[in-house]
C-alpha atoms as a PDB file:
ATOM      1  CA  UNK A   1     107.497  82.567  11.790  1.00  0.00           C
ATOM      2  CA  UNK A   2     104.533  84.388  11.264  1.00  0.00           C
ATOM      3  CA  UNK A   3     101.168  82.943   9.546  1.00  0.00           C
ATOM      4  CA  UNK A   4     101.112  79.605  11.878  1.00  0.00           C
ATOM      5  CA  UNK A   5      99.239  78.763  15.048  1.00  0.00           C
ATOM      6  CA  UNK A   6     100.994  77.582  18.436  1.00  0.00           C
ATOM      7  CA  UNK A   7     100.387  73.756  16.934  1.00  0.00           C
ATOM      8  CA  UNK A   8     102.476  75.740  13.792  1.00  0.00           C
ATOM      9  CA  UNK A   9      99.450  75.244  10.880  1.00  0.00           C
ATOM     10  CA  UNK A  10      99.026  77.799   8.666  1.00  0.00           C
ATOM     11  CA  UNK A  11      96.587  80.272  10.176  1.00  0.00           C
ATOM     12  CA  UNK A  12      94.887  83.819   9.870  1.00  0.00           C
ATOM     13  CA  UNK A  13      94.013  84.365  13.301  1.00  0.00           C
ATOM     14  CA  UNK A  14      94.661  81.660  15.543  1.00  0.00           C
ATOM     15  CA  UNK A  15      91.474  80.998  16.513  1.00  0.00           C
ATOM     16  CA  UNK A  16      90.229  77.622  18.328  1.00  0.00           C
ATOM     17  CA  UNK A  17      87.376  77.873  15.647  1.00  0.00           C
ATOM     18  CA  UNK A  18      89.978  77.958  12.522  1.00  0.00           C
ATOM     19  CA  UNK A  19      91.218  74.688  13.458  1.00  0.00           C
ATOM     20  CA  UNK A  20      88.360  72.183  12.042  1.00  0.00           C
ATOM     21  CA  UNK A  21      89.334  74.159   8.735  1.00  0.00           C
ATOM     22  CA  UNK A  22      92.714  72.871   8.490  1.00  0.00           C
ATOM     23  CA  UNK A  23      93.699  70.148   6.407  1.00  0.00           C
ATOM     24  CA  UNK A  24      97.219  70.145   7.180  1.00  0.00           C
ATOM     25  CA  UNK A  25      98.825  68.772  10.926  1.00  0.00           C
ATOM     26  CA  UNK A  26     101.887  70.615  10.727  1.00  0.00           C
ATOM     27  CA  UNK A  27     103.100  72.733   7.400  1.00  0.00           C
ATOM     28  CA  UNK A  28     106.103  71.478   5.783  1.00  0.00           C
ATOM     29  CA  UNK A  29     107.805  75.208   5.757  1.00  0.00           C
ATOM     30  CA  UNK A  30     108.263  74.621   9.840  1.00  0.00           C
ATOM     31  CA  UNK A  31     109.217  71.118   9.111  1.00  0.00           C
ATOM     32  CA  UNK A  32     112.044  72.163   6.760  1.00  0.00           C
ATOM     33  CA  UNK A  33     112.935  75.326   9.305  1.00  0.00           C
ATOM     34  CA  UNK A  34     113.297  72.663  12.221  1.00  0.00           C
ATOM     35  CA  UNK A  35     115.464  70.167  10.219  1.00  0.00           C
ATOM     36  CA  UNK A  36     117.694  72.805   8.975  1.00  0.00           C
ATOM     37  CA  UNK A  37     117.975  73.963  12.830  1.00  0.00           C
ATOM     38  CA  UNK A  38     118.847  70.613  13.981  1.00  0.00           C
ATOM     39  CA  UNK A  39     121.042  69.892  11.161  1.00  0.00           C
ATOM     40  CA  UNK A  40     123.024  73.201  12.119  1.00  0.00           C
ATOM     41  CA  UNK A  41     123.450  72.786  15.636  1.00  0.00           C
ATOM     42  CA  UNK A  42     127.367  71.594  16.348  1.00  0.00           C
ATOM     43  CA  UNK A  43     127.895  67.486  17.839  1.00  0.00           C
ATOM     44  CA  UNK A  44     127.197  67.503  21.546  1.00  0.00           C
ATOM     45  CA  UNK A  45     129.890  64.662  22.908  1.00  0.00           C
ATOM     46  CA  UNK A  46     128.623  60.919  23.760  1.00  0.00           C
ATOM     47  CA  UNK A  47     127.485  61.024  27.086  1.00  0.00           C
ATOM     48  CA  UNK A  48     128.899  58.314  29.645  1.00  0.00           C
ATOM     49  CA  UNK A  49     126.486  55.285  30.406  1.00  0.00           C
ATOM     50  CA  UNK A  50     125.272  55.714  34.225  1.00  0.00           C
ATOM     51  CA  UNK A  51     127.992  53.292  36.490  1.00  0.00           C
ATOM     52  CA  UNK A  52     126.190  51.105  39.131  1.00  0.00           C
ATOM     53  CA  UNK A  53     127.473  50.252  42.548  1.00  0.00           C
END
């Protein structure tokens, strides 16, 4: 994804001194990339409770 900062806002050039000029926390186009990722990914099986002794 290009455009975003490592805290993924919409940025020109990533500089510490852009971020008081942001509005936004995170942009909803990395929001909506993530979901679909997660959404994609195939079910991982339950995972067995820990047995004490």
């Amino acid at each position: 994804m290009t455009c975003f900062n490592h805290m993924f806002q919409r940025a020109e050039t990533g500089a510490v001194a852009e971020y008081a000029k942001i509005d936004l926390t995170i942009d909803s186009e990395v929001l909506e990339t993530i979901a679909a990722w997660v959404l994609a990914q195939p079910p991982r099986p339950a995972l067995m409770p820990a047995v004490s002794k």
